[in-house]
Protein backbone atom coordinates (compact mmCIF):
# COMPACT_ATOMS: atom_id res chain seq x y z
CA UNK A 1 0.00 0.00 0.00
CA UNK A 2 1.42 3.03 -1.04
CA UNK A 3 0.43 6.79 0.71
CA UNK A 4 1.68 9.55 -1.88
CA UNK A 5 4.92 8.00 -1.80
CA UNK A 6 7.23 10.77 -2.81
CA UNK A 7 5.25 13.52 -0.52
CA UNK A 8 5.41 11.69 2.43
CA UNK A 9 7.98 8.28 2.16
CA UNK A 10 10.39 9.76 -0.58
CA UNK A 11 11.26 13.11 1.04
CA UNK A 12 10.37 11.59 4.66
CA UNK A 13 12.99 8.66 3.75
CA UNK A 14 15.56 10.91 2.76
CA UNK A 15 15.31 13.29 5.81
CA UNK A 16 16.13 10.15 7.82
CA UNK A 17 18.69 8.49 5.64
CA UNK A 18 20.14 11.37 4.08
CA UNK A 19 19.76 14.56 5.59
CA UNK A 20 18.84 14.78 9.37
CA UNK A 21 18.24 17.74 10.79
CA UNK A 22 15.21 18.15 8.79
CA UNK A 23 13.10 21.32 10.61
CA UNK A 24 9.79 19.23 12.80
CA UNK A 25 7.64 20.60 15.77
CA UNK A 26 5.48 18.25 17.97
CA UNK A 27 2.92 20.73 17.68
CA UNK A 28 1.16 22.83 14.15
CA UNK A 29 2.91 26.21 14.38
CA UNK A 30 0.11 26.51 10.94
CA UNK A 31 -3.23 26.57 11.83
CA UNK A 32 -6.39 27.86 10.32
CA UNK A 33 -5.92 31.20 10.61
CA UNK A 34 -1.36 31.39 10.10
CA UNK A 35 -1.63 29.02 7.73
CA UNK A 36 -4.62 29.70 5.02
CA UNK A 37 -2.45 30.52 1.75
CA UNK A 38 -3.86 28.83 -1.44
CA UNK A 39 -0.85 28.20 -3.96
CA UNK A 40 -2.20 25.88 -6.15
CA UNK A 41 -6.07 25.25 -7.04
CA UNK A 42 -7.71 21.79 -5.95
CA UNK A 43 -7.76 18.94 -8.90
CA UNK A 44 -5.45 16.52 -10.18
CA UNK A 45 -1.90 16.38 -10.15
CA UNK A 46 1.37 14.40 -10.21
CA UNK A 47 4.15 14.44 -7.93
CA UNK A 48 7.79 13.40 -9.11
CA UNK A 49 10.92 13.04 -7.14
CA UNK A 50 13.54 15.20 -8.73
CA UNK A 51 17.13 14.39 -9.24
CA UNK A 52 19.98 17.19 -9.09
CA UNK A 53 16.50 19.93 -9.68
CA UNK A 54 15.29 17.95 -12.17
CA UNK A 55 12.56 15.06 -12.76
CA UNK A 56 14.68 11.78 -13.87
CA UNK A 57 14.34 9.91 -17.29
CA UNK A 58 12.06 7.25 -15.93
CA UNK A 59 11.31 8.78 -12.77
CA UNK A 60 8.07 7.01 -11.12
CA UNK A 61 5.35 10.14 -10.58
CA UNK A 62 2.56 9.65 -7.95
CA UNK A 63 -0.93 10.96 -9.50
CA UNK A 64 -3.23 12.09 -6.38
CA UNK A 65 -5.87 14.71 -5.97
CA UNK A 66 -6.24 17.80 -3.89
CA UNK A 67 -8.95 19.33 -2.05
CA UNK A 68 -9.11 21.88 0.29
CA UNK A 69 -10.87 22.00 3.50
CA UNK A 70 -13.24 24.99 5.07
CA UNK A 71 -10.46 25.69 7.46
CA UNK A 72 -7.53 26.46 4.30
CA UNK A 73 -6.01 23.03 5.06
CA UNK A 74 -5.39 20.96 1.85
CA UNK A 75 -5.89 17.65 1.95
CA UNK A 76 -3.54 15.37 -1.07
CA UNK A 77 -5.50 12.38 -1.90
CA UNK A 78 -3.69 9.32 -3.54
CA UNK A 79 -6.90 6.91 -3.57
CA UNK A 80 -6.73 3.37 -2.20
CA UNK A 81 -6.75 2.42 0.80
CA UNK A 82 -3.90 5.29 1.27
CA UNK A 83 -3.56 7.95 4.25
CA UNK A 84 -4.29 11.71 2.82
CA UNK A 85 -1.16 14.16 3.24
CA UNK A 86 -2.77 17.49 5.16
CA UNK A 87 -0.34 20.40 4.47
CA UNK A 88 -0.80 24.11 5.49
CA UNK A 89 1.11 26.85 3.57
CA UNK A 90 2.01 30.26 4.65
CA UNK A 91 2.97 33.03 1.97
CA UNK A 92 6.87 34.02 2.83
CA UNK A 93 7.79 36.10 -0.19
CA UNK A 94 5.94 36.30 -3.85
CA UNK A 95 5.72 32.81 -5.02
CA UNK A 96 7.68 31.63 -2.32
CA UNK A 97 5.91 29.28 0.92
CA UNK A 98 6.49 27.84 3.96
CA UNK A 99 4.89 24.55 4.07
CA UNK A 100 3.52 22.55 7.15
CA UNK A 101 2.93 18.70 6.42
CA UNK A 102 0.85 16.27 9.43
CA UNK A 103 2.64 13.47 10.19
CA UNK A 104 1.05 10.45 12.84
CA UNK A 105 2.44 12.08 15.80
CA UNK A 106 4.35 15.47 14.81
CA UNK A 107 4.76 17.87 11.58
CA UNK A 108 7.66 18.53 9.09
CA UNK A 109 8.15 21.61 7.20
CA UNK A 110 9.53 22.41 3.90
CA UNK A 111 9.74 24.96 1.36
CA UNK A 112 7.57 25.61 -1.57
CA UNK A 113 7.77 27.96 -4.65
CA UNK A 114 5.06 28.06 -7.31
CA UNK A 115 6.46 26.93 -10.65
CA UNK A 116 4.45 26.74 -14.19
CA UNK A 117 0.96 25.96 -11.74
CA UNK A 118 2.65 23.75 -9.89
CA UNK A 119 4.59 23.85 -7.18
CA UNK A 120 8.29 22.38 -5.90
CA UNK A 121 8.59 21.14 -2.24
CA UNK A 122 11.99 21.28 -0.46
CA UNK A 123 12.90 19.76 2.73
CA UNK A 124 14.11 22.09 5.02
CA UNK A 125 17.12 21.01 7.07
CA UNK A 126 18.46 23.33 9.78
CA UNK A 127 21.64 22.43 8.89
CA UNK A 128 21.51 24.33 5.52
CA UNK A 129 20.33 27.51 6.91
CA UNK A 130 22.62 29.97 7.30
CA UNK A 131 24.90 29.35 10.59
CA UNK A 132 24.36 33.22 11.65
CA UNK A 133 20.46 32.70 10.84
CA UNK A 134 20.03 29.54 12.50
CA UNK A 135 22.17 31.20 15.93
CA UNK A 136 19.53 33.84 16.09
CA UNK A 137 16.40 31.79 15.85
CA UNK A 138 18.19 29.49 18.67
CA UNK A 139 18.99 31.87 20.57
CA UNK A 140 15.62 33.65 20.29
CA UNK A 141 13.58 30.80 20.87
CA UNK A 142 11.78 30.20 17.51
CA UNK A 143 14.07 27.12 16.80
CA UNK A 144 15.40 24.86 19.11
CA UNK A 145 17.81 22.12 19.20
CA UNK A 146 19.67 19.64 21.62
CA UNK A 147 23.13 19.02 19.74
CA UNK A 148 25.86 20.96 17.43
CA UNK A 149 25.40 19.03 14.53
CA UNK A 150 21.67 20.38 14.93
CA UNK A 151 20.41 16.81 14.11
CA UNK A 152 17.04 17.69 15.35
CA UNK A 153 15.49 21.19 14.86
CA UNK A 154 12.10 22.36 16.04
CA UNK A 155 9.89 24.80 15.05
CA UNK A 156 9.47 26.60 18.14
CA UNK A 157 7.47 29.87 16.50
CA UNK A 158 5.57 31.27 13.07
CA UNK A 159 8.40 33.71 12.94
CA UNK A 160 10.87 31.00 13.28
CA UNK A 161 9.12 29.45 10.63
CA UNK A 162 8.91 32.00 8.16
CA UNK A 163 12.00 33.47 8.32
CA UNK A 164 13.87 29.89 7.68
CA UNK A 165 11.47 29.83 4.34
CA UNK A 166 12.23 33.12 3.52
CA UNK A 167 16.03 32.20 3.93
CA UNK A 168 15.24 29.21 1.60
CA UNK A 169 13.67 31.64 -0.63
CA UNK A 170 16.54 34.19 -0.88
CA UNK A 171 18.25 31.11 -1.57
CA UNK A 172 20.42 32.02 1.34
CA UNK A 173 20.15 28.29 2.53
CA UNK A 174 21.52 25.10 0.75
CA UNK A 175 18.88 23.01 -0.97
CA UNK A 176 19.11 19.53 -1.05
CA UNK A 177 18.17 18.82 -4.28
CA UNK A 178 17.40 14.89 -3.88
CA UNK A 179 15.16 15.82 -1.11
CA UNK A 180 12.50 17.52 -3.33
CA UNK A 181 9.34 17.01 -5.67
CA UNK A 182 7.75 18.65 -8.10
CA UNK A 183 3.89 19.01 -8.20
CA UNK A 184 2.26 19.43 -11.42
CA UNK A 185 -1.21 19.53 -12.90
CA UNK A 186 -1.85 15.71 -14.00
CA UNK A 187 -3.44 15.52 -18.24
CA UNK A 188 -6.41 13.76 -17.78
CA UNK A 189 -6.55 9.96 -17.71
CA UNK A 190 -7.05 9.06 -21.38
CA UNK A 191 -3.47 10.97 -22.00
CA UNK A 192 -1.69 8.62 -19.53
CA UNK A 193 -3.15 5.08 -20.92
């Protein structure tokens, strides 16, 4: 049984293999009224792991639908017997998002820019922010970790939040290219047979 692989396994798989120090909080710092921004419309699309920026000869794209709720959360639907993804985005900069994904007992955050009516998610990883950045959201409060080699970050506050996105969006902050997808509208059905 797969669960939008690449939103949620792929980038999730990654973080823990790969990367660490991917940015998490136990609890939403997005909620219905922080986090109500509407990048992309509801319908179909595809979602493709990409490879050095890029979508891969041959890469294997995950077609799911989106809706969005009465309370601005959207709600990524692969069918099946599959758990929805539930993200919240927050506007940092034109085009540019910070992006708040549910997981079973906490939340991950990543970056998001609007591309062709699409959008690309990136991981965020506290270690890629910018060392003078990441020392004044520590030392403010609105991130928080419990080792040097910041292996675990949390979201502590929205401000903490936004301005790590914002950093990402700047592209102040190093972005792991294998740790991203690319959402696009899907062509209907009868185009993919």
């Amino acid at each position: 049984m797969r669960s939008l692989t690449h939103l949620r396994f792929f980038i999730a798989s990654a973080a823990a293999m790969l990367l660490g120090g991917c940015l998490v909080s136990d609890l939403p710092v997005l909620d219905s009224k922080t986090g109500k921004a509407r990048p992309i419309s509801e319908g179909d699309y595809l979602a493709c792991p990409l490879e050095n920026g890029e979508i891969a000869d041959g890469a294997e794209c995950d077609r799911f639908h989106v809706e969005r709720t009465a309370n601005g959360e959207y709600v990524f639907v692969e069918g099946g017997d599959s758990e929805p993804a539930r993200l919240r985005f927050r506007k940092v900069a034109r085009d540019g998002y910070a992006v708040q994904s549910a997981e079973s007992d906490s939340f991950v955050y990543y970056y998001g820019k609007t591309r062709s009516g699409g959008l690309l998610l990136v991981m965020m990883n506290c270690p890629e922010l910018p060392s003078d950045l990441r020392a004044r959201l520590i030392s403010r409060g609105d991130l928080e970790t419990d080792d040097e080699d910041f292996e675990v970050c949390k979201v502590k506050t929205l401000r903490g939040l936004v301005e790590a996105a914002q950093a990402y969006h700047r592209g102040d902050a190093s972005q792991m290219k294998d740790a991203a997808i690319l959402i696009t509208p899907a062509p209907p059905l009868a185009e993919m047979e």
